[in-house]
N, C-alpha and C. Protein backbone atom coordinates (compact mmCIF):
# COMPACT_ATOMS: atom_id res chain seq x y z
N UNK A 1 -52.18 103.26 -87.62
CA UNK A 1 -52.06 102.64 -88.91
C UNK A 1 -51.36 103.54 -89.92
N UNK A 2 -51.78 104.74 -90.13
CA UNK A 2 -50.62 105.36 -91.00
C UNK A 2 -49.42 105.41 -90.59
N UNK A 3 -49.20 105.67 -89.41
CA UNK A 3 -47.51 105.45 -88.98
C UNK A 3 -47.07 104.61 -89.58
N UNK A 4 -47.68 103.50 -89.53
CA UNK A 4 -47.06 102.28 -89.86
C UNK A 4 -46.87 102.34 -91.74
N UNK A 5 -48.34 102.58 -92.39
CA UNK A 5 -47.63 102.96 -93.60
C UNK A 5 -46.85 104.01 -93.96
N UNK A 6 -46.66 105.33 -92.99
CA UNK A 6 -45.44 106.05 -93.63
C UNK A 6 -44.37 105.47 -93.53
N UNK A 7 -43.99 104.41 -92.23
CA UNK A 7 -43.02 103.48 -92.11
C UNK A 7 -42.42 102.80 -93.84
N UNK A 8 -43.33 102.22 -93.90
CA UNK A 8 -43.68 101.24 -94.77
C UNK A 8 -43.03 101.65 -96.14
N UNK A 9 -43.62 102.62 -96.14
CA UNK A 9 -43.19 103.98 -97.64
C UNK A 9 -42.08 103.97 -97.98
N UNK A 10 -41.59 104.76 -96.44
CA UNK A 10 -40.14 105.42 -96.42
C UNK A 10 -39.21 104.28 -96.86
N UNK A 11 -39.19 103.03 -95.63
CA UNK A 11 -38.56 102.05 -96.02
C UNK A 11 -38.28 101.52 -97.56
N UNK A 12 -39.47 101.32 -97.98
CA UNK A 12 -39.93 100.93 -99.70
C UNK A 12 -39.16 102.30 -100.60
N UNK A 13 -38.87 103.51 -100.72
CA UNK A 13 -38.24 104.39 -100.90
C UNK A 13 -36.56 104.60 -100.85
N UNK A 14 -36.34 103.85 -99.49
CA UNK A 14 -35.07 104.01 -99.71
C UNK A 14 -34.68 102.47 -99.85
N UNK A 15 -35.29 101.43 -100.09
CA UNK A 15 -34.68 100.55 -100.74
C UNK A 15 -34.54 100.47 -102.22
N UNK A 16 -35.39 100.99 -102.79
CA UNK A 16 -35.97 101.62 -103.88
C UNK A 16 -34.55 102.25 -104.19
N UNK A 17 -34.08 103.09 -103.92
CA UNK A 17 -33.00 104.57 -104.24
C UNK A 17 -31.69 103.90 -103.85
N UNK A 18 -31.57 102.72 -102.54
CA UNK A 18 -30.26 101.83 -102.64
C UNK A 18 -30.44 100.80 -103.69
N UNK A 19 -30.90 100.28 -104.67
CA UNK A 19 -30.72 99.49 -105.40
C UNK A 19 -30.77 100.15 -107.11
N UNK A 20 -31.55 101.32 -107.13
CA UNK A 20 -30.87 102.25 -107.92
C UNK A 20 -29.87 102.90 -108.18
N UNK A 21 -29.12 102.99 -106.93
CA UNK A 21 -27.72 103.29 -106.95
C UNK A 21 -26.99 102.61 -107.19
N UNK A 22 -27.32 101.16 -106.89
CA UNK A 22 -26.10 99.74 -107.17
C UNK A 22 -26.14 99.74 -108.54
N UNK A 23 -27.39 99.69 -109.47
CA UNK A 23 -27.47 99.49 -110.82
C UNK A 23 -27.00 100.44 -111.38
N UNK A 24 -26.74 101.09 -111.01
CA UNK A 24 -26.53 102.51 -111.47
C UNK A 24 -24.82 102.31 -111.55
N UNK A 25 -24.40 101.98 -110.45
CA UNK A 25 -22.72 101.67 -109.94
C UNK A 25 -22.19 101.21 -111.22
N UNK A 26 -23.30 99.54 -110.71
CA UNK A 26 -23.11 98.38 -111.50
C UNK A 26 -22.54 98.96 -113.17
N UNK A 27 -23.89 99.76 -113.63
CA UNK A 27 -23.46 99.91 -114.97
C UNK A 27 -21.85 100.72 -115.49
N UNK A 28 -22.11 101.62 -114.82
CA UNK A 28 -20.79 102.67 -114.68
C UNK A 28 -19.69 101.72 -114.43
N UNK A 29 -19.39 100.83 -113.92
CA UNK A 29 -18.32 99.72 -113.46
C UNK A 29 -17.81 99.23 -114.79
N UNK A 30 -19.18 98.60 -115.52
CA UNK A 30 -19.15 97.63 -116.84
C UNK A 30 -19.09 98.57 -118.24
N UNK A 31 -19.41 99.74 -117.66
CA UNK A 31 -18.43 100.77 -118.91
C UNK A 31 -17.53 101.03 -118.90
N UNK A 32 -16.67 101.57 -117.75
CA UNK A 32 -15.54 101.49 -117.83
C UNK A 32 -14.21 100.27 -118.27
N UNK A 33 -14.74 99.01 -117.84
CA UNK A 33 -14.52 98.31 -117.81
C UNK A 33 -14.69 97.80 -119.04
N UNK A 34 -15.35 97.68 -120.37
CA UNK A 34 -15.68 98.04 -121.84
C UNK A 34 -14.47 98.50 -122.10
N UNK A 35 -14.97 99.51 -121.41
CA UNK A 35 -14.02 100.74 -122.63
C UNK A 35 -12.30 100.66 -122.46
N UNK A 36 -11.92 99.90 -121.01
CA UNK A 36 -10.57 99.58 -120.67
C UNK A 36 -10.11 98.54 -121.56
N UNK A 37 -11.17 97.48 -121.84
CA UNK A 37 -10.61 96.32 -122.51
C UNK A 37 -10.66 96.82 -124.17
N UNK A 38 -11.70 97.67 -124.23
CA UNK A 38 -11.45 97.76 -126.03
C UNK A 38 -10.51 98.93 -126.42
N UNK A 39 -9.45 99.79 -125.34
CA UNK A 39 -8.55 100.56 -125.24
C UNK A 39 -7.50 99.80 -126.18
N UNK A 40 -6.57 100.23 -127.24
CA UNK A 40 -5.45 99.65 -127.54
C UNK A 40 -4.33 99.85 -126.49
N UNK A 41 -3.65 98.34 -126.30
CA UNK A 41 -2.70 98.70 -125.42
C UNK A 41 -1.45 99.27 -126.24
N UNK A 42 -0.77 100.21 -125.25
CA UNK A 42 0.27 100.85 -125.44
C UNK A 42 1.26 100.08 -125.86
N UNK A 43 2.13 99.74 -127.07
CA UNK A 43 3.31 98.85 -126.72
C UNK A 43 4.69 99.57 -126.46
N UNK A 44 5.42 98.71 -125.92
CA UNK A 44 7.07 99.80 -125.80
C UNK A 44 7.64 99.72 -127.02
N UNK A 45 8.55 100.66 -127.29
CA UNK A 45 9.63 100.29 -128.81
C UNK A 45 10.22 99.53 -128.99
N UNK A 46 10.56 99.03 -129.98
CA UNK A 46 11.52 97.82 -130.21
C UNK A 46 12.77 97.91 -129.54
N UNK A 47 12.91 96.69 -128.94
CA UNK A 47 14.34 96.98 -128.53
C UNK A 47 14.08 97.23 -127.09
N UNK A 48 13.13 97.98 -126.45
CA UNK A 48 13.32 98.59 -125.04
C UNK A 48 13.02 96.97 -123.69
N UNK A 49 13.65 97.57 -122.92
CA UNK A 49 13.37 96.59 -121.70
C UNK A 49 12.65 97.23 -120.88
N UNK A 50 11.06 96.78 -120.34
CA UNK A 50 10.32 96.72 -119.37
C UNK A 50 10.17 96.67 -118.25
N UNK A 51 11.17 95.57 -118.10
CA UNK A 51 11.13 94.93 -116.69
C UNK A 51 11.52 95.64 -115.81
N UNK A 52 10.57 95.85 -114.68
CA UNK A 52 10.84 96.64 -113.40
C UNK A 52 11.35 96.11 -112.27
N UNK A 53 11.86 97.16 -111.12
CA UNK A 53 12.56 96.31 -110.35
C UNK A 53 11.45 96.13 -109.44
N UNK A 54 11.59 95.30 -108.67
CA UNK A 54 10.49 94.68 -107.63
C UNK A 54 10.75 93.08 -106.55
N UNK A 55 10.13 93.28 -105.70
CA UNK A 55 10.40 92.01 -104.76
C UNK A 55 10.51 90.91 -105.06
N UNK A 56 11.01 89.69 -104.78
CA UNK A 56 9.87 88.50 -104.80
C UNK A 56 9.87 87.71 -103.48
N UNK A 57 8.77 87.19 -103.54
CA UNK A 57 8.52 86.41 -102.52
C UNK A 57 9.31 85.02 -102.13
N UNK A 58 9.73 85.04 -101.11
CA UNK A 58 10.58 83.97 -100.83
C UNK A 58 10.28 83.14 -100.04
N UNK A 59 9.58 82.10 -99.74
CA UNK A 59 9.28 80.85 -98.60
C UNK A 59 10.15 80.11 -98.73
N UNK A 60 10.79 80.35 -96.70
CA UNK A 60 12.23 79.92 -96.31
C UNK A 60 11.73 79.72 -94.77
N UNK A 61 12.94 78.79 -94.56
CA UNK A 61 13.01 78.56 -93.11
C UNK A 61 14.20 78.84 -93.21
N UNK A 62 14.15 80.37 -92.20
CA UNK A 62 15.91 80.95 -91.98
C UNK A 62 16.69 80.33 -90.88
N UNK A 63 17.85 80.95 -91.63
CA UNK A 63 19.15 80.25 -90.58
C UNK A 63 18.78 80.89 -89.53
N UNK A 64 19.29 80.31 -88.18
CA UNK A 64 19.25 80.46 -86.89
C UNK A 64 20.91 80.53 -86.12
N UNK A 65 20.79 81.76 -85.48
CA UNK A 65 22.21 81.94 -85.16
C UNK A 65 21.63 82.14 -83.56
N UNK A 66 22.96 81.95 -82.50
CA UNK A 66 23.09 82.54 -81.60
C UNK A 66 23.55 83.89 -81.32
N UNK A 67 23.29 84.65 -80.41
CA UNK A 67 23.68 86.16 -80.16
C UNK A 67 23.29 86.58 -78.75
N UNK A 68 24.16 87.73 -78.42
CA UNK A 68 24.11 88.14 -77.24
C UNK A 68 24.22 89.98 -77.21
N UNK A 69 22.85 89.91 -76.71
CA UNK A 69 23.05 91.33 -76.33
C UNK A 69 24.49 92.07 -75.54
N UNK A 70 24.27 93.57 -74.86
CA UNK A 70 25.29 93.89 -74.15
C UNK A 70 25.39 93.49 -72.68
N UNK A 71 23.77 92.99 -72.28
CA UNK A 71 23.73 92.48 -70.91
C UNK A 71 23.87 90.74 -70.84
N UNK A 72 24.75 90.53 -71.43
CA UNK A 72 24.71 88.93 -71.86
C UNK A 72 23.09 87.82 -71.76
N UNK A 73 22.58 88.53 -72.60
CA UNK A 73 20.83 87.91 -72.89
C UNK A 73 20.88 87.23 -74.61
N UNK A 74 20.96 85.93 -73.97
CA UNK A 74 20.67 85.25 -75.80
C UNK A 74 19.52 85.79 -75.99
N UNK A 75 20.23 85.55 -77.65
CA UNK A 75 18.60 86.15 -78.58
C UNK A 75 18.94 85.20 -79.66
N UNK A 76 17.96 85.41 -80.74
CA UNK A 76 18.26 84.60 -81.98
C UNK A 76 19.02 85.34 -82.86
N UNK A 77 19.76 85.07 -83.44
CA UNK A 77 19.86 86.25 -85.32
C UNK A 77 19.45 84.98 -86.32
N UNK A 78 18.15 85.34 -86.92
CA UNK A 78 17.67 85.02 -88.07
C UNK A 78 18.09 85.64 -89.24
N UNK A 79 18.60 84.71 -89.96
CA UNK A 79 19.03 85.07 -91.52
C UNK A 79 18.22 84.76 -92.84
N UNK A 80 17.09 85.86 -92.38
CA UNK A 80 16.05 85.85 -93.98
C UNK A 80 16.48 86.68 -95.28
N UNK A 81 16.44 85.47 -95.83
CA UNK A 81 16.91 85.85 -97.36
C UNK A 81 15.86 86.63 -98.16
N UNK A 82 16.27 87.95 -98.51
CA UNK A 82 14.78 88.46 -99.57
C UNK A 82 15.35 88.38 -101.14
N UNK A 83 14.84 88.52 -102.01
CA UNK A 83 14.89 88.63 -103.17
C UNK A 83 14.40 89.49 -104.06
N UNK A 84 15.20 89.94 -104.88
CA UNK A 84 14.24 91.41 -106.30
C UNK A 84 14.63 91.20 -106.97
N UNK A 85 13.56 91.37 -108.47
CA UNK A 85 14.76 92.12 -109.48
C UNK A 85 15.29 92.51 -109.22
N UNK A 86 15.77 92.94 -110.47
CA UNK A 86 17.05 93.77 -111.05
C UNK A 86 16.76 95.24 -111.83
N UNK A 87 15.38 94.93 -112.82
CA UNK A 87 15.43 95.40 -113.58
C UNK A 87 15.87 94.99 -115.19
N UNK A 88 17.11 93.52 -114.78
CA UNK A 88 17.58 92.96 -116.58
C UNK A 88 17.42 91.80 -116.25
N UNK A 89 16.48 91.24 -117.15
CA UNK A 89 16.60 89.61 -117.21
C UNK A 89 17.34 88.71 -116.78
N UNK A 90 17.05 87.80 -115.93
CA UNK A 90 17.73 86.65 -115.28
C UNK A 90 18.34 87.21 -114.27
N UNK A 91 18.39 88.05 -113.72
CA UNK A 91 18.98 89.01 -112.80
C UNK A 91 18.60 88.55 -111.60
N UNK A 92 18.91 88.74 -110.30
CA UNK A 92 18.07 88.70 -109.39
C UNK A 92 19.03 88.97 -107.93
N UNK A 93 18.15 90.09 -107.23
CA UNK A 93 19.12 90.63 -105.80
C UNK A 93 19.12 89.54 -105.03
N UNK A 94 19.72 89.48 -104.53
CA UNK A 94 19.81 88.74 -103.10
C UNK A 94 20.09 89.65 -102.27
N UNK A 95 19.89 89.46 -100.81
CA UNK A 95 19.88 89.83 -99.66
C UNK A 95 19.38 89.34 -98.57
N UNK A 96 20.35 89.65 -97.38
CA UNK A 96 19.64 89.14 -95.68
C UNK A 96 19.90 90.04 -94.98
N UNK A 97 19.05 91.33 -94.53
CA UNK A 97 18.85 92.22 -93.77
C UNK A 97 18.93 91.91 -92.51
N UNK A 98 19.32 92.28 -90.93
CA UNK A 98 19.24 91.96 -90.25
C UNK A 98 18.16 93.14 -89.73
N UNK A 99 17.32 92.74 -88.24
CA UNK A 99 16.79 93.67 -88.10
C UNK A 99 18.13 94.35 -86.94
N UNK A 100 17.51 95.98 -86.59
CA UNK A 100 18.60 96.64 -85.96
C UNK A 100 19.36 96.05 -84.66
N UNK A 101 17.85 95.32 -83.81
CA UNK A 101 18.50 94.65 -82.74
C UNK A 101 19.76 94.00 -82.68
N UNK A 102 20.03 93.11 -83.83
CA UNK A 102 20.46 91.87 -84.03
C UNK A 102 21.82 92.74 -84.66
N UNK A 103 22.19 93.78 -85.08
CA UNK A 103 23.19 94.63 -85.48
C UNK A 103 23.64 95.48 -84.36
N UNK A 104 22.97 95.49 -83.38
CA UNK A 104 23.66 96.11 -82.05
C UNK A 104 23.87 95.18 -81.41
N UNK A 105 24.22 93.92 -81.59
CA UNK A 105 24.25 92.77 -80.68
C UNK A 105 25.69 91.72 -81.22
N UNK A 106 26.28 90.68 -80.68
CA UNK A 106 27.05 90.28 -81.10
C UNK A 106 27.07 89.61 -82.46
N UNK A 107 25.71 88.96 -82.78
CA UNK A 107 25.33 88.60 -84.19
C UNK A 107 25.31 89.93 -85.25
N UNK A 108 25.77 91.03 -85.38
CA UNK A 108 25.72 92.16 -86.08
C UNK A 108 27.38 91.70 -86.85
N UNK A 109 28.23 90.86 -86.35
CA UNK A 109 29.60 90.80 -87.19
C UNK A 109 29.37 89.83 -88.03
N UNK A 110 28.08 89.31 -87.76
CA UNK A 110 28.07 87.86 -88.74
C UNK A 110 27.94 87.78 -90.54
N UNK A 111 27.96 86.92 -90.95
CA UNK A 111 27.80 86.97 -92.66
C UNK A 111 26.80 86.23 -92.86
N UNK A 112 26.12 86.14 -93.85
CA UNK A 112 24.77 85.31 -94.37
C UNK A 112 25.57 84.54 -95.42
N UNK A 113 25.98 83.56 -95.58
CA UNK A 113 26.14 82.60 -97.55
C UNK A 113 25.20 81.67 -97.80
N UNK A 114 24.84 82.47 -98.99
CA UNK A 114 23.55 82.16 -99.76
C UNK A 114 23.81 80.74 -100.89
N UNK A 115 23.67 79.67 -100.80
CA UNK A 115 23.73 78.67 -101.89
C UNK A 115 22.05 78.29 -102.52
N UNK A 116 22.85 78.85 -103.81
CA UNK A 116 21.38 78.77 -104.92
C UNK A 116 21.17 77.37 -105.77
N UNK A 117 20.15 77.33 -106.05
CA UNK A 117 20.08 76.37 -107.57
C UNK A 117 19.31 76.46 -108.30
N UNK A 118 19.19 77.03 -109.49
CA UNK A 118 18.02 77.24 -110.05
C UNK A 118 17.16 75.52 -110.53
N UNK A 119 16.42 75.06 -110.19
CA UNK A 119 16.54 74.11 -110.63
C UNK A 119 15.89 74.01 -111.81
N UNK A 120 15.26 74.91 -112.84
CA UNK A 120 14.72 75.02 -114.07
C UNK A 120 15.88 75.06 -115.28
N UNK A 121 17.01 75.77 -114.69
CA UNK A 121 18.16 75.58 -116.39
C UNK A 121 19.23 74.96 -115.77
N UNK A 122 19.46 74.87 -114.26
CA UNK A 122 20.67 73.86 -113.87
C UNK A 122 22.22 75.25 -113.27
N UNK A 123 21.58 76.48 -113.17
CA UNK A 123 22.42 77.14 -112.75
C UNK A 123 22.60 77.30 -110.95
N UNK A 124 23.75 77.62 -110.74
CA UNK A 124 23.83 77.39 -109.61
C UNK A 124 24.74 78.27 -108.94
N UNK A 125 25.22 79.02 -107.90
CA UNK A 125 26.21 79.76 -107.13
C UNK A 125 26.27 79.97 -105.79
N UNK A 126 26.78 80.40 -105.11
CA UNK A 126 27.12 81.21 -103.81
C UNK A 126 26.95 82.58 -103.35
N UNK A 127 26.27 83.23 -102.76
CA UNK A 127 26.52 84.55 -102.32
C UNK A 127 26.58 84.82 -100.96
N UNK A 128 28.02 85.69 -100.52
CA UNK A 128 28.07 85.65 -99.42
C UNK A 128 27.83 87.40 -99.35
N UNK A 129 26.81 87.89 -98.04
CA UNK A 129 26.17 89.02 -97.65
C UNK A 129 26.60 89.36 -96.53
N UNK A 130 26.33 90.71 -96.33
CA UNK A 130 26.61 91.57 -94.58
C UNK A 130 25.25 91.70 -94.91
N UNK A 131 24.50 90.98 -93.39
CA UNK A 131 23.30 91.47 -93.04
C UNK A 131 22.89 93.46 -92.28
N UNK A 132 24.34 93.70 -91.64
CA UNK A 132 24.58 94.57 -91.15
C UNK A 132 24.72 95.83 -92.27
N UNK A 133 24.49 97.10 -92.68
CA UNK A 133 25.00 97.71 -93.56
C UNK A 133 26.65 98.38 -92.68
N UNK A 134 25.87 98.84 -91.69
CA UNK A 134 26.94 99.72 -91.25
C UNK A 134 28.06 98.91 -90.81
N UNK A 135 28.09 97.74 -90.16
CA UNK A 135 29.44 96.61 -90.04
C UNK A 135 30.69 96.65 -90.86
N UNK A 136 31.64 97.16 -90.41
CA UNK A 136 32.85 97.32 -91.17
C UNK A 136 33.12 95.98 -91.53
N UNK A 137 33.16 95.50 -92.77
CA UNK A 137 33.35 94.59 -93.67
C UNK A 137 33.29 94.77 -94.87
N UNK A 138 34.38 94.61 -95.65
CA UNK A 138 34.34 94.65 -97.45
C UNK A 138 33.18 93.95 -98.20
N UNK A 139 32.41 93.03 -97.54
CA UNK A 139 31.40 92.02 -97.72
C UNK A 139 30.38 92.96 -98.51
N UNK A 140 29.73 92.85 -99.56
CA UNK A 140 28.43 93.46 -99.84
C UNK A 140 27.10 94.10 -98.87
N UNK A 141 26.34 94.50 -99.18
CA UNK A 141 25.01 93.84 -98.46
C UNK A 141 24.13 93.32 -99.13
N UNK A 142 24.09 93.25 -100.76
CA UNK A 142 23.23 92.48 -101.44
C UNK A 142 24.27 91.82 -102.34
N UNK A 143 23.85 90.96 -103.33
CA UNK A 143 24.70 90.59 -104.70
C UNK A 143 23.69 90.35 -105.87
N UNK A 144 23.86 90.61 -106.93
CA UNK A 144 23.45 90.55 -108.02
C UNK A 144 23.36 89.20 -108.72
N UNK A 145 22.76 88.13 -109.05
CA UNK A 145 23.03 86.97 -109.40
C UNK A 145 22.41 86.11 -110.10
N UNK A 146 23.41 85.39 -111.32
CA UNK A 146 22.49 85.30 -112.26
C UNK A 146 21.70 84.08 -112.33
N UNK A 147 20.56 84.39 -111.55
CA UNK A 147 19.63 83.13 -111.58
C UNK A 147 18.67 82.55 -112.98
N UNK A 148 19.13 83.23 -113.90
CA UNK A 148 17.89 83.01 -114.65
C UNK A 148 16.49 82.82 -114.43
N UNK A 149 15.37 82.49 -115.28
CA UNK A 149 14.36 82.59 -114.71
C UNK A 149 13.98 80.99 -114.42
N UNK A 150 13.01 80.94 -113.46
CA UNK A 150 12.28 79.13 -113.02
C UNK A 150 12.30 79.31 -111.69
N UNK A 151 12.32 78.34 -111.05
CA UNK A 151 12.46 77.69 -109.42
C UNK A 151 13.84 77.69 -108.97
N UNK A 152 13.95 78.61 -107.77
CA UNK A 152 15.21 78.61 -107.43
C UNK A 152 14.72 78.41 -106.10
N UNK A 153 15.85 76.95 -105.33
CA UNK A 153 16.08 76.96 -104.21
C UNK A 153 17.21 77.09 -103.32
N UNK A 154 17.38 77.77 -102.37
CA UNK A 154 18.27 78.18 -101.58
C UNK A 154 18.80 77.01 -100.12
N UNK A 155 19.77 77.53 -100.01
CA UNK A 155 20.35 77.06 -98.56
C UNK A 155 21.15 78.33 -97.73
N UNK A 156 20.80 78.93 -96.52
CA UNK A 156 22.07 79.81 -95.84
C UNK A 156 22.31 78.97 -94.54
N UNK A 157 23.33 79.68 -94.75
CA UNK A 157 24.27 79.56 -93.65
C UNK A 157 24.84 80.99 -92.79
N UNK A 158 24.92 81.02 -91.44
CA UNK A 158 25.47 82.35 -90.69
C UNK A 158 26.75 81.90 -91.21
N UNK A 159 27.73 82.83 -90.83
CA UNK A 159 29.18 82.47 -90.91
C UNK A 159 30.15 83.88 -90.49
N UNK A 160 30.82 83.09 -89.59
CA UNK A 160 31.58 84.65 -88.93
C UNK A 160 32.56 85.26 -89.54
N UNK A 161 32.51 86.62 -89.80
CA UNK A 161 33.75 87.01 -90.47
C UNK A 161 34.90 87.15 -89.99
N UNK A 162 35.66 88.12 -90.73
CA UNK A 162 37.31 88.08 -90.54
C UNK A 162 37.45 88.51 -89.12
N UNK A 163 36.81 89.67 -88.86
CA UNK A 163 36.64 90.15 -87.64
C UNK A 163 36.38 90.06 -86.35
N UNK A 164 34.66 88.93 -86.81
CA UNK A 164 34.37 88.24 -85.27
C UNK A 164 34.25 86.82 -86.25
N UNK A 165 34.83 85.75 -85.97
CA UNK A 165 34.55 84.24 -86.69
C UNK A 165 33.66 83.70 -86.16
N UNK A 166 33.29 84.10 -84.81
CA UNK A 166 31.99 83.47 -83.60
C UNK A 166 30.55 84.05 -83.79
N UNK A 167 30.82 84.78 -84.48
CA UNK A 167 29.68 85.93 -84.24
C UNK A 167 28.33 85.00 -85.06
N UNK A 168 27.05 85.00 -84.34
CA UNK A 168 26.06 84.45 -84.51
C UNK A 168 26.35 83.00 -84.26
N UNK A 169 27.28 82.33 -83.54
CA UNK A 169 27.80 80.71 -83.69
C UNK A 169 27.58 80.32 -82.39
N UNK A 170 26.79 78.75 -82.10
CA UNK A 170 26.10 78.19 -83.03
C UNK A 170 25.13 78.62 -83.59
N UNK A 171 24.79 78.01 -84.80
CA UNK A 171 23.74 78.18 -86.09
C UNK A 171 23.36 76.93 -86.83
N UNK A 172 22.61 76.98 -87.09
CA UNK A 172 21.73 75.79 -88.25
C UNK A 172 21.29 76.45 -89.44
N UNK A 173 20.94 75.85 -90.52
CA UNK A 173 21.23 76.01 -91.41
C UNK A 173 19.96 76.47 -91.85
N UNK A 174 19.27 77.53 -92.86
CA UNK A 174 18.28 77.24 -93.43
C UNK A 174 17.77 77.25 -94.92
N UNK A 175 16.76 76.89 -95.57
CA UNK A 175 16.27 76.54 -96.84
C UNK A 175 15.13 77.17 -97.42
N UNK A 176 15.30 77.15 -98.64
CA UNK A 176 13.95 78.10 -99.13
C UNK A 176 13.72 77.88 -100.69
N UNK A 177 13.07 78.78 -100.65
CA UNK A 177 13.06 78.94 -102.38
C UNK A 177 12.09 80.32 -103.11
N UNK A 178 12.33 80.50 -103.93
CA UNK A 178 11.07 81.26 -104.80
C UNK A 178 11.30 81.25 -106.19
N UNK A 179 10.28 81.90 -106.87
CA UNK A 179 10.71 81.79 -108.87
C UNK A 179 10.81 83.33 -109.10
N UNK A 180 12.10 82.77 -110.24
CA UNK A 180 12.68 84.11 -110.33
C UNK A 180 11.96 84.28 -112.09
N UNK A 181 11.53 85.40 -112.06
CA UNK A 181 10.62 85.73 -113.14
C UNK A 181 11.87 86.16 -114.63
């Protein structure tokens, strides 16, 4: 029988000392947390721009190309479009990275063209990309473009360059979108 109440104790003790610690957490959490919200926020100077550069998220169904390794083995080349700031308002990167495979392979000569629309102010363009960096082509690998801000949806297309016109062909087309902040 005492076993059982030193059991009993101990248990009662350290539940005791874990729920003193949570309240304990707890409070320390909700002070900080006080004292963050009644902090004055910092503002920038007049005049300065904020905006950082950073990703955005893009939900797309990418273009689909054909390609061939060096041992004649189809593969796919997918043409996913990413998107970032800039850093200046209405700005916005474009890009379609390929992964390396797909750049050691016959789809590595191919081009990505990007057709935009913002559909929030009615702006609209083209960008044509080298998914490849190292691919000798005058082609970019990103473009700068002025989407303004809202809902922008996309369309690409593979498309072969000057060099290889086949390269990634056949292909289908794909669609997407994201909001450009």
């Amino acid at each position: 029988m005492t076993t059982s109440r030193a059991r009993t104790k101990t248990t009662s003790t350290r539940t005791t000392a874990t729920r003193a610690a949570f309240v304990v957490g707890a409070v320390v959490a909700t002070a900080a947390a006080a004292g963050l919200a009644a902090a004055p926020a910092q503002a920038a100077p007049p005049g300065a721009v904020t905006i950082a550069s950073a990703p955005i998220s893009v939900v797309q169904w990418p273009a689909v190309g054909l390609q061939f390794s060096g041992l004649v083995v189809p593969m796919p080349a997918l043409g996913n479009v990413t998107a970032a700031t800039t850093g200046q308002r209405g700005i916005t990167r474009l890009a379609a990275p390929f992964p390396a495979t797909t750049c050691s392979a016959s789809g590595g000569g191919a081009l990505v063209s990007i057709n935009w629309l913002n559909v929030t102010n009615g702006r609209s363009g083209n960008a044509t990309v080298k998914p490849c960096p190292n691919f000798l082509d005058p082609t970019p690998h990103h473009r700068d473009v002025a989407t303004g801000s809202g809902q922008v949806v996309l369309s690409t297309h593979l498309i072969g360059s000057r060099a290889y016109p086949n390269a990634a062909q056949p292909s289908l087309p794909g669609a997407g979108g994201f909001i450009a902040p």
